[in-house]
C-alpha atoms as a PDB file:
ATOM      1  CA  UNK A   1       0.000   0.000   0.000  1.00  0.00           C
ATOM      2  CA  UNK A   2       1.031   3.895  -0.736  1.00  0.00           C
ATOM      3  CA  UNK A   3       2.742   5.002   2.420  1.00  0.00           C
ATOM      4  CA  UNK A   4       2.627   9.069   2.995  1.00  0.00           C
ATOM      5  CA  UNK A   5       4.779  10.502   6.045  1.00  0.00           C
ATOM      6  CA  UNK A   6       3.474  13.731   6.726  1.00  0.00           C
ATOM      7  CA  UNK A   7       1.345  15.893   9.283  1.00  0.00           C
ATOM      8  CA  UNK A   8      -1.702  17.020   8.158  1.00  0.00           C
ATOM      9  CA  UNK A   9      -1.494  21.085   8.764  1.00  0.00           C
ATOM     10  CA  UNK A  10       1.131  20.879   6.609  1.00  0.00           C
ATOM     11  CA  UNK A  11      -0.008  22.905   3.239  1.00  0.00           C
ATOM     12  CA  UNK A  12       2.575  20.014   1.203  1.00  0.00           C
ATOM     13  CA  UNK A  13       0.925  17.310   2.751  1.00  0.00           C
ATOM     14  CA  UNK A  14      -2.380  18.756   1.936  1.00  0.00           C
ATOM     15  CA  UNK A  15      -1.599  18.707  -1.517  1.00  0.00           C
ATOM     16  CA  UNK A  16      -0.950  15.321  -1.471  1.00  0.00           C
ATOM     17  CA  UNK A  17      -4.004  14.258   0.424  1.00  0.00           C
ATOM     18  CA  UNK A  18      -6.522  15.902  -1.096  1.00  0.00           C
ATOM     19  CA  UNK A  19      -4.902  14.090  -4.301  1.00  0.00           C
ATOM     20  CA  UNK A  20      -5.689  11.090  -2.780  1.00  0.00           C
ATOM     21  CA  UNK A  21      -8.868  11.369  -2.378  1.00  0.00           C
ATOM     22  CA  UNK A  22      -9.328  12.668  -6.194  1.00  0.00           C
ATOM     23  CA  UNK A  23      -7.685   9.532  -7.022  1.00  0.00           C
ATOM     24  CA  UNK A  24      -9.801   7.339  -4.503  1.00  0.00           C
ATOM     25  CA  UNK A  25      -6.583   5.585  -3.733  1.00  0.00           C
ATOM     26  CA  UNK A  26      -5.965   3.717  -0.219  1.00  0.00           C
ATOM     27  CA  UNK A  27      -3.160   4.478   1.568  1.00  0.00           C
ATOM     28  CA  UNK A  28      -0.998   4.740   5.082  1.00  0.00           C
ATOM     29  CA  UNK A  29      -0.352   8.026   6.656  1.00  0.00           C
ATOM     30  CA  UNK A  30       2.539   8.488   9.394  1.00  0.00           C
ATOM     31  CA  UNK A  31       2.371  11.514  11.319  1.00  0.00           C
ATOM     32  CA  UNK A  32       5.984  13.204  10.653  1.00  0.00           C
ATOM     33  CA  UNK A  33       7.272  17.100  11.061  1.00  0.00           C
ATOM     34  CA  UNK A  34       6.672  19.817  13.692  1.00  0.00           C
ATOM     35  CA  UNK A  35       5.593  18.134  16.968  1.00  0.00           C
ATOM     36  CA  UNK A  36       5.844  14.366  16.042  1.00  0.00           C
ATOM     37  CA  UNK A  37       9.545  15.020  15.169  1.00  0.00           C
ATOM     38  CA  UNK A  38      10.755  11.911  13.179  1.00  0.00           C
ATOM     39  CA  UNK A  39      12.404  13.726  10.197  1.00  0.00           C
ATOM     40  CA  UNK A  40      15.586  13.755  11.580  1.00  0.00           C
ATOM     41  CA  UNK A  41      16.154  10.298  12.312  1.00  0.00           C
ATOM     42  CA  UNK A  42      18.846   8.279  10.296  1.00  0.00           C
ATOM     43  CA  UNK A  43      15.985   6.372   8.360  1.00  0.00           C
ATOM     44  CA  UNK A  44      13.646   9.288   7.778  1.00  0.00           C
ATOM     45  CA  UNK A  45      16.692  11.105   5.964  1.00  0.00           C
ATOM     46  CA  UNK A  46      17.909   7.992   3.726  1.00  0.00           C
ATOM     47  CA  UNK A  47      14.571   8.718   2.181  1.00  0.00           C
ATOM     48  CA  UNK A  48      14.212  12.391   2.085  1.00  0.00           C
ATOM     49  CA  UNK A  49      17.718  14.157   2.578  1.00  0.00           C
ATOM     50  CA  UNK A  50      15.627  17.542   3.455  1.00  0.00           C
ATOM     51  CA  UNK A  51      14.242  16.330   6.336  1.00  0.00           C
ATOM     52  CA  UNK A  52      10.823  17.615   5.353  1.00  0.00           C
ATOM     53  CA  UNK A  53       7.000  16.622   4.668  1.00  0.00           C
ATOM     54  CA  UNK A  54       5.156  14.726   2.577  1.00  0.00           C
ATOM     55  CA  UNK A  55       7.748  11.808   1.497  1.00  0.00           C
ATOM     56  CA  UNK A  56       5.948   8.396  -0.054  1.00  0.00           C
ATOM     57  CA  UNK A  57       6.990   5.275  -0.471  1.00  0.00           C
ATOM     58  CA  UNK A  58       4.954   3.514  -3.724  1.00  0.00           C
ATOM     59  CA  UNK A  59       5.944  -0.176  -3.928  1.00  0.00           C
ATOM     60  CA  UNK A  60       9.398   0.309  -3.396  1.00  0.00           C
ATOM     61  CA  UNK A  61       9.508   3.948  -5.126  1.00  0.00           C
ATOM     62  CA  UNK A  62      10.539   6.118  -2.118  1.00  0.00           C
ATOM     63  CA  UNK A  63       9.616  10.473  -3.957  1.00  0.00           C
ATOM     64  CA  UNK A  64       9.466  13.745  -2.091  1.00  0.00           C
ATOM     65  CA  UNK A  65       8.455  16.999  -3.147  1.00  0.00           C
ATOM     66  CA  UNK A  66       5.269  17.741  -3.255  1.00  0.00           C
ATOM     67  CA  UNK A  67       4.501  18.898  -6.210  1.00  0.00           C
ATOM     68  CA  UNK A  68       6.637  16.127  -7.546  1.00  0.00           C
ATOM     69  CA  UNK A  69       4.259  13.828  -6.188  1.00  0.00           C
ATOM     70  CA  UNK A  70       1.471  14.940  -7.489  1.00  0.00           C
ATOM     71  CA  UNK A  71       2.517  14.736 -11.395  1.00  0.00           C
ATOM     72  CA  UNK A  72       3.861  10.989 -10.897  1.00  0.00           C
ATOM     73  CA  UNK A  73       0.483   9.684  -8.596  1.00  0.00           C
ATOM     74  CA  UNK A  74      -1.815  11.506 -11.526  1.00  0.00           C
ATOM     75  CA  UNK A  75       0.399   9.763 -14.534  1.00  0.00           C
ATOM     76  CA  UNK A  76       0.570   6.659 -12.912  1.00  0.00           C
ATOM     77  CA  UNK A  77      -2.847   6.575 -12.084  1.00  0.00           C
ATOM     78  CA  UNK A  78      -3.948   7.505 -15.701  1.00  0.00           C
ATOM     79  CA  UNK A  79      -6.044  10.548 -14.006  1.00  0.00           C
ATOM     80  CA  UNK A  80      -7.274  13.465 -16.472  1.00  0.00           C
ATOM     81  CA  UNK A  81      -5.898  15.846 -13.765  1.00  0.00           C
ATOM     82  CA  UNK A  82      -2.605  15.481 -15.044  1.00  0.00           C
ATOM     83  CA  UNK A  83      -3.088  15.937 -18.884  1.00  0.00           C
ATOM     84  CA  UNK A  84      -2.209  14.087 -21.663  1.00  0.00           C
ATOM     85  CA  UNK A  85      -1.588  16.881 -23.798  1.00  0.00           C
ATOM     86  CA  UNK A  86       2.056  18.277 -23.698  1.00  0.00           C
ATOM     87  CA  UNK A  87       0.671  22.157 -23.932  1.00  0.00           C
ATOM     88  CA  UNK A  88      -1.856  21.443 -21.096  1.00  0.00           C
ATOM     89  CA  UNK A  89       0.422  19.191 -19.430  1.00  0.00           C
ATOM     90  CA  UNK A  90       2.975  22.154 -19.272  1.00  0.00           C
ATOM     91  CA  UNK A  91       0.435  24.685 -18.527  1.00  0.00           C
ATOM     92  CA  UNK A  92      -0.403  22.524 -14.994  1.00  0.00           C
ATOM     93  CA  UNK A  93       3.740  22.901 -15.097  1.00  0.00           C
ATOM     94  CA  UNK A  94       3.813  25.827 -14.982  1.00  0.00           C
ATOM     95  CA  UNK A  95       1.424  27.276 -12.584  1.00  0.00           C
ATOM     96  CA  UNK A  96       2.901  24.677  -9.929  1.00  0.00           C
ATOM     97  CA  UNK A  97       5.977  26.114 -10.628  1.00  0.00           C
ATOM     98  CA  UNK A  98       4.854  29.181 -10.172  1.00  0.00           C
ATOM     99  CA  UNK A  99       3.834  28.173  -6.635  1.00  0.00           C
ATOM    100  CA  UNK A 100       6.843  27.558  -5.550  1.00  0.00           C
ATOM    101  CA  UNK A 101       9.053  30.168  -7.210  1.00  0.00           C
ATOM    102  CA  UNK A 102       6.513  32.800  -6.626  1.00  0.00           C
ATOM    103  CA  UNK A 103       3.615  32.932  -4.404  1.00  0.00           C
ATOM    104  CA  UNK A 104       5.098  30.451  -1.834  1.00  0.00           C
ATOM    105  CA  UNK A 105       7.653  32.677  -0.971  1.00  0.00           C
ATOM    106  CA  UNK A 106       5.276  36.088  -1.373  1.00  0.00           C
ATOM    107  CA  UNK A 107       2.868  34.298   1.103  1.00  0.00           C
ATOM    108  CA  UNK A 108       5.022  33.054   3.907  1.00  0.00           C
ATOM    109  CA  UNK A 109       5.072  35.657   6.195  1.00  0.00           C
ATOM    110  CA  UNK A 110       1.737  36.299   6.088  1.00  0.00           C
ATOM    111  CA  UNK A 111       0.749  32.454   7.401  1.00  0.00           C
ATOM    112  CA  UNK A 112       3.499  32.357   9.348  1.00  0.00           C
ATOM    113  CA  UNK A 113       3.145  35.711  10.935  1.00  0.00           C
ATOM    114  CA  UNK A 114      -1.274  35.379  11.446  1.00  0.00           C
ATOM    115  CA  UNK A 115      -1.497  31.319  12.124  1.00  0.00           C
ATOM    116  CA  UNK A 116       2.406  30.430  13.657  1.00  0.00           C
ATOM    117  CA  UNK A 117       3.201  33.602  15.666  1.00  0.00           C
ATOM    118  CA  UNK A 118       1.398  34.590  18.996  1.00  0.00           C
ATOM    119  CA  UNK A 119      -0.296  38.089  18.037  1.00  0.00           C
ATOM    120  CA  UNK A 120       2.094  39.926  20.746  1.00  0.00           C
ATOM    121  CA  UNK A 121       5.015  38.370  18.996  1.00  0.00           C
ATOM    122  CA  UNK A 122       3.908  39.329  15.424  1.00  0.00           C
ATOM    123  CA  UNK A 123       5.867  41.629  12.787  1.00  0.00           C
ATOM    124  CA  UNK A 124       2.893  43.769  11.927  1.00  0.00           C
ATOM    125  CA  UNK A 125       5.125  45.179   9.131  1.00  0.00           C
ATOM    126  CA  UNK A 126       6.407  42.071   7.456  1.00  0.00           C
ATOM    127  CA  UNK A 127       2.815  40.653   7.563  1.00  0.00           C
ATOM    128  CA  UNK A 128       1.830  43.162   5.986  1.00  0.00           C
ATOM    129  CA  UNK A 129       4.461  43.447   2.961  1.00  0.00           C
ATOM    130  CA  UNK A 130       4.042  39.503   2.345  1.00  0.00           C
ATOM    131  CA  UNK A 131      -0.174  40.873   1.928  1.00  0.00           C
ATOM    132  CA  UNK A 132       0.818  43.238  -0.583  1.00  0.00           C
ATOM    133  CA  UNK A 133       3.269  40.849  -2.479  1.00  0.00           C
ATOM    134  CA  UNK A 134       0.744  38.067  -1.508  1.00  0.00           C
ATOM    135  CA  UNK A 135      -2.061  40.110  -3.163  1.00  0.00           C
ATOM    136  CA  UNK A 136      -0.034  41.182  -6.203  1.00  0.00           C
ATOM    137  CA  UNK A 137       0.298  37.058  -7.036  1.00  0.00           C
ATOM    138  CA  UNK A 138      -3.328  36.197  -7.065  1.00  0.00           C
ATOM    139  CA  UNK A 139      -4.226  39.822  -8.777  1.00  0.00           C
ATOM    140  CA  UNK A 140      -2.331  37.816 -11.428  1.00  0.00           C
ATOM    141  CA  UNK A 141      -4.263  34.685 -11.280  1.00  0.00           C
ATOM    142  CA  UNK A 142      -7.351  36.433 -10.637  1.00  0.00           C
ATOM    143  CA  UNK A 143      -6.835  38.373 -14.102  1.00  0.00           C
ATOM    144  CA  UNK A 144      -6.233  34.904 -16.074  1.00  0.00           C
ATOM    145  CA  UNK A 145      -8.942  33.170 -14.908  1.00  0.00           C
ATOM    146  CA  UNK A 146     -11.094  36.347 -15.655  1.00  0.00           C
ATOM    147  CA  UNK A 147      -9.633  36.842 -19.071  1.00  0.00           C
ATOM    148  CA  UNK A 148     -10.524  33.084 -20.264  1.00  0.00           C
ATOM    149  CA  UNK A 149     -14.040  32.876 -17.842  1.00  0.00           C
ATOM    150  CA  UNK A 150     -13.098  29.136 -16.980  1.00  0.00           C
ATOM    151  CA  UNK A 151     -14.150  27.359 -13.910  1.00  0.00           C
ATOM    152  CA  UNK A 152     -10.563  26.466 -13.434  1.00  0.00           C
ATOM    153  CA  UNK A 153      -7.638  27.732 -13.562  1.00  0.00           C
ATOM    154  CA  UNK A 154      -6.455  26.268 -17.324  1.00  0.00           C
ATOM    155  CA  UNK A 155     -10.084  25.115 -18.580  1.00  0.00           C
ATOM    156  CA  UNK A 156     -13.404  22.928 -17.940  1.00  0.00           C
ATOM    157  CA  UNK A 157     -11.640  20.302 -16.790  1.00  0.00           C
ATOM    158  CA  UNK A 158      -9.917  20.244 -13.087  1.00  0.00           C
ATOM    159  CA  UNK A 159      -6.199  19.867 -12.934  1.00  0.00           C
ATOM    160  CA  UNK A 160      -3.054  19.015 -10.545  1.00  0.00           C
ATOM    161  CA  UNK A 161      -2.638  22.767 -10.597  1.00  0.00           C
ATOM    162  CA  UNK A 162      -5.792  23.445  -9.139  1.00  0.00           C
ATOM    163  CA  UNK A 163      -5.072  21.320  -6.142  1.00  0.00           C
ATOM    164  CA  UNK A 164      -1.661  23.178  -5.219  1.00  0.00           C
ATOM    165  CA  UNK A 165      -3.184  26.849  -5.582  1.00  0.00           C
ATOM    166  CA  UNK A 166      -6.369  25.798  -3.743  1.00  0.00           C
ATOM    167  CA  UNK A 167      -4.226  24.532  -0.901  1.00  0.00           C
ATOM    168  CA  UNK A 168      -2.317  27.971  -0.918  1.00  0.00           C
ATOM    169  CA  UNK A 169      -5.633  29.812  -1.534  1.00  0.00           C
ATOM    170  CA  UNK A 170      -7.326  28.578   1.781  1.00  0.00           C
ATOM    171  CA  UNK A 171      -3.983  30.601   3.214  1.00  0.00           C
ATOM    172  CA  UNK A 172      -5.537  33.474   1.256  1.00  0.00           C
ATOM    173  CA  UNK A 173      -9.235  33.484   1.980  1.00  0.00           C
ATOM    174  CA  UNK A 174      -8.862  32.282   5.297  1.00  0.00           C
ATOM    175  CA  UNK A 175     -10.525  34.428   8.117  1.00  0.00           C
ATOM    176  CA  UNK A 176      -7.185  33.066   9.956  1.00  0.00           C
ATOM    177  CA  UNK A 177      -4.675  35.906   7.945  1.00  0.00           C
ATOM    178  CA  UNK A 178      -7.134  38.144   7.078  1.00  0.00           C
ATOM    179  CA  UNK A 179      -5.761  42.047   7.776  1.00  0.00           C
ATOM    180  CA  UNK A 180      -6.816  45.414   6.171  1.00  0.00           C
ATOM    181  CA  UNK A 181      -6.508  45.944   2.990  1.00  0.00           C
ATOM    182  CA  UNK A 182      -6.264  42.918   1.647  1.00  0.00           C
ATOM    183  CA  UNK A 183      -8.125  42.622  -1.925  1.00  0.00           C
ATOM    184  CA  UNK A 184     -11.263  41.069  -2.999  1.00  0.00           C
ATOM    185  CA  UNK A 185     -10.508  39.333  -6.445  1.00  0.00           C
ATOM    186  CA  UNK A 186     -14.294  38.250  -8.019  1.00  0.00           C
ATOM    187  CA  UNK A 187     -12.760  35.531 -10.615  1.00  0.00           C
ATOM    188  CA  UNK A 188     -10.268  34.268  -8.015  1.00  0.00           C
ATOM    189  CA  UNK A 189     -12.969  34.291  -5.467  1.00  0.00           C
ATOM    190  CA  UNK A 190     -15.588  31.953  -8.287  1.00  0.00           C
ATOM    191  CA  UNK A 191     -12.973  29.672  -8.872  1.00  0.00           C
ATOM    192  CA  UNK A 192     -12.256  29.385  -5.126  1.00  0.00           C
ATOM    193  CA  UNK A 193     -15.619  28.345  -4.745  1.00  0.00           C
ATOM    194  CA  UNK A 194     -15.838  25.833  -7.259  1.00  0.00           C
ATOM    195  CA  UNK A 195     -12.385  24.006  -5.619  1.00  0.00           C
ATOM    196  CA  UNK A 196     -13.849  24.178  -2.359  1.00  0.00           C
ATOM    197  CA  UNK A 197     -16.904  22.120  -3.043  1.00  0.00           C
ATOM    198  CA  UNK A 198     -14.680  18.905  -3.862  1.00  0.00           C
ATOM    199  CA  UNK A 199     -14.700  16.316  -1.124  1.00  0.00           C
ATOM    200  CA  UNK A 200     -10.800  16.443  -0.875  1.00  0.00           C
ATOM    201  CA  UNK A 201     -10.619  20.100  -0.529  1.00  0.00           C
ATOM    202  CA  UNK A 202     -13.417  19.651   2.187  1.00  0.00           C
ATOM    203  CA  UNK A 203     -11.853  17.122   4.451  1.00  0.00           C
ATOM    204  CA  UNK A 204      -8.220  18.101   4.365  1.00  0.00           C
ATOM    205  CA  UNK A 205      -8.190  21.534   3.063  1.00  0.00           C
ATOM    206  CA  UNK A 206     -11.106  23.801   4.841  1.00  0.00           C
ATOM    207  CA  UNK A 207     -10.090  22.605   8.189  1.00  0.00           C
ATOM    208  CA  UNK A 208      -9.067  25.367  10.795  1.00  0.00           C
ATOM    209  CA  UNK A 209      -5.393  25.999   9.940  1.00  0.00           C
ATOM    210  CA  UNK A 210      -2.888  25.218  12.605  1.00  0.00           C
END
């Protein structure tokens, strides 16, 4: 069986679950990272040199990243959310690269600062520069999903790409990081909506982050 080590308030792991349960495919989760430690034990880094979450082990096939993971379970699986098609295979591409070149790194402080920092310990001011830079990300996504009036981000049809923003959307829309200012983006905000009705996105994704 498909092992995943990973906690679940992890917004990697996330990605990976709510795959999962896209894919309907069983599997064994191991609490790892944070408070249940185990990533820096000898046998935890043979697998995953980083010492970080989600890692999986697929018949043998150990494969972190998260991101990663998601193109090789959708391929192997055969699932239309990774597509066939090398232009909208490479358009998924891109927009999780984009993730993590991007808006990861514009959004950090802002989670980090709102969920992971007591409020008398917060930087007011870097929470609010990673809102701005934050907001100036998803103006962009907001504006191509408004230009092409699709339901998702590259078309009818739900993709892997869908599942990493939505994950880094809930950060977004989240009453947990909200602070003044912050935009209201009407396309973003449709799309949004249409993610957050899928069962995965429901039972790992809307929960309270931590």
């Amino acid at each position: 069986m498909l092992k995943v080590w990973g906690r679940v308030n992890s917004v990697n792991v996330k990605k990976v679950l709510w795959l999962l349960e896209e894919l309907d495919l069983p599997y064994d989760r191991v609490d790892a990272g944070m408070e249940f430690g185990l990533v820096n034990e000898p046998a935890y880094r043979a697998m995953n040199p980083n010492g970080r979450v989600p890692t999986i082990e697929d018949d043998g096939f150990v494969l972190w990243e998260s991101n990663s993971i998601l193109r090789y379970l959708a391929a192997k699986h055969g699932s239309p959310l990774y597509p066939a098609s090398p232009a909208a295979r490479a358009s998924a591409d891109r927009w999780m690269d984009w993730q993590l070149s991007t808006l990861g790194p514009a959004e950090r402080n802002l989670f980090w600062g709102m969920v992971r920092t007591p409020a008398d310990q917060r930087d007011m001011a870097a929470v609010m520069a990673a809102a701005k830079a934050a907001g100036e990300c998803w103006a962009m996504l907001d504006a191509h999903i408004a230009a092409h009036g699709w339901p998702f981000i590259d078309g009818e049809h739900m993709t892997v790409a869908d599942i990493v923003l939505g994950c880094y959307a809930r950060r977004w829309f989240g009453p947990e990081v909200h602070v003044p200012g912050m935009p209201h983006f009407p396309a973003l905000a449709a799309w949004y909506a249409a993610i957050g009705a899928r069962p995965g996105f429901r039972r790992w994704v809307a929960v309270p982050m931590t």
